[in-house]
Protein backbone atom coordinates (compact mmCIF):
# COMPACT_ATOMS: atom_id res chain seq x y z
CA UNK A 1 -20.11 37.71 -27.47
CA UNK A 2 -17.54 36.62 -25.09
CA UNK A 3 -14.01 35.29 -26.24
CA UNK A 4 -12.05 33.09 -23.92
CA UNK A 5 -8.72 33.16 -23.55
CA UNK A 6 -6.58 30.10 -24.52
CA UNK A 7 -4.45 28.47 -21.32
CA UNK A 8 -1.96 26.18 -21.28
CA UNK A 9 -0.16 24.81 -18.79
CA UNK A 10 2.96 23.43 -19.04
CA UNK A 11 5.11 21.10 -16.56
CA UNK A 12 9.15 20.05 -17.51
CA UNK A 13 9.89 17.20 -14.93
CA UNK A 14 13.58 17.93 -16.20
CA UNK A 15 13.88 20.98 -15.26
CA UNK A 16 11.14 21.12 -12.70
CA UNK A 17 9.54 23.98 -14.44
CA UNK A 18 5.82 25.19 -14.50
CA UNK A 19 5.22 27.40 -17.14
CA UNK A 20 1.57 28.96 -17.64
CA UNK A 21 1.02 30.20 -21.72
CA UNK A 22 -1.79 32.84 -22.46
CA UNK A 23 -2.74 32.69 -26.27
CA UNK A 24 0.58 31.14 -27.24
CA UNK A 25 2.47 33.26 -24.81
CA UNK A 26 4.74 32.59 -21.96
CA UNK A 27 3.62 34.42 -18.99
CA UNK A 28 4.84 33.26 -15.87
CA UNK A 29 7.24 30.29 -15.39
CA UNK A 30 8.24 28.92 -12.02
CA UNK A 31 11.17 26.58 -10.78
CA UNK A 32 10.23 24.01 -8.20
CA UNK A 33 13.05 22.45 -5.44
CA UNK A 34 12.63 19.01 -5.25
CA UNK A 35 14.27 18.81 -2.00
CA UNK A 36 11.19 20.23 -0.10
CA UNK A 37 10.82 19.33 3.47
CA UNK A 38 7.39 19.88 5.19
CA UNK A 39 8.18 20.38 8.96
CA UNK A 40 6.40 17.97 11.08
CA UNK A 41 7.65 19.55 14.53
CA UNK A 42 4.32 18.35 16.40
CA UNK A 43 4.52 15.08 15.24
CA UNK A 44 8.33 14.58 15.62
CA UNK A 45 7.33 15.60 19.53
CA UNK A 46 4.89 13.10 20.04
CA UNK A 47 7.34 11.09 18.59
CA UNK A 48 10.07 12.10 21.09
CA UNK A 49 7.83 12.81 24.25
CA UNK A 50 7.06 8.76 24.13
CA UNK A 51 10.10 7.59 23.21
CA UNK A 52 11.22 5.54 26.41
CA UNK A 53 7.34 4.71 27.93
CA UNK A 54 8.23 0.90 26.70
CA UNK A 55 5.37 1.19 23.88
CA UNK A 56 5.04 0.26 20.36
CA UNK A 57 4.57 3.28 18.42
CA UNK A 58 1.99 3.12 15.64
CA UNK A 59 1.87 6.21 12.96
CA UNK A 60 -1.60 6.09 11.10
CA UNK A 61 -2.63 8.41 8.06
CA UNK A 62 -3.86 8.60 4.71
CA UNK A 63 -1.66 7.19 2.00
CA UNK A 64 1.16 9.01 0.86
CA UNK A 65 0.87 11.41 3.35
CA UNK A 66 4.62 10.90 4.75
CA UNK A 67 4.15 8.37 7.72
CA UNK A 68 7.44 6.17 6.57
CA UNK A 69 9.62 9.79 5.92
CA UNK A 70 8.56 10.81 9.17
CA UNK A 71 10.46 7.61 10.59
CA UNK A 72 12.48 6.86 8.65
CA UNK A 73 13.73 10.21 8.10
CA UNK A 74 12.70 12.92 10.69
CA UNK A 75 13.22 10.33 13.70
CA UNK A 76 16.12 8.80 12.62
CA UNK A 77 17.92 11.89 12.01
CA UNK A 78 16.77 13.27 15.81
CA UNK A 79 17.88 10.29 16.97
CA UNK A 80 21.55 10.39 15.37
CA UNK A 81 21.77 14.46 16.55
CA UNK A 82 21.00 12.90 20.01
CA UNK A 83 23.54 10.64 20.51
């Protein structure tokens, strides 16, 4: 007869911790940065390579999937670096 193990998984949005328990037991615990950046370098070149051909720009993509950061972030901050 097989016996599973009981697993449960525990996420603190305070603290941004994941913990993982194993039969009542802690055994791994991780802290997440909320101030992750995903690097969008070839879309931020598109972005840049088009800039002055005098044509609206249009940024399509699933929802969520950071088409306003990439704008309103990413591209605004190029643009400040650049003068």
């Amino acid at each position: 007869m097989r016996r599973y193990a009981q697993v449960f998984i525990r996420y603190l949005a305070v603290t941004n911790e994941l913990s993982i328990f194993v039969e009542n037991k802690c055994v791994n615990t991780r802290k997440f940065s909320t101030n992750m950046e995903i690097k969008r370098d070839i879309d931020l070149q598109k972005l840049i390579d088009s800039k002055h051909n005098d044509m609206i720009k249009i940024i399509t993509g699933l929802r969520r999937c950071g088409k306003s950061y990439l704008l309103l972030t990413i591209f605004y901050n190029h643009l400040k670096e650049e003068g």
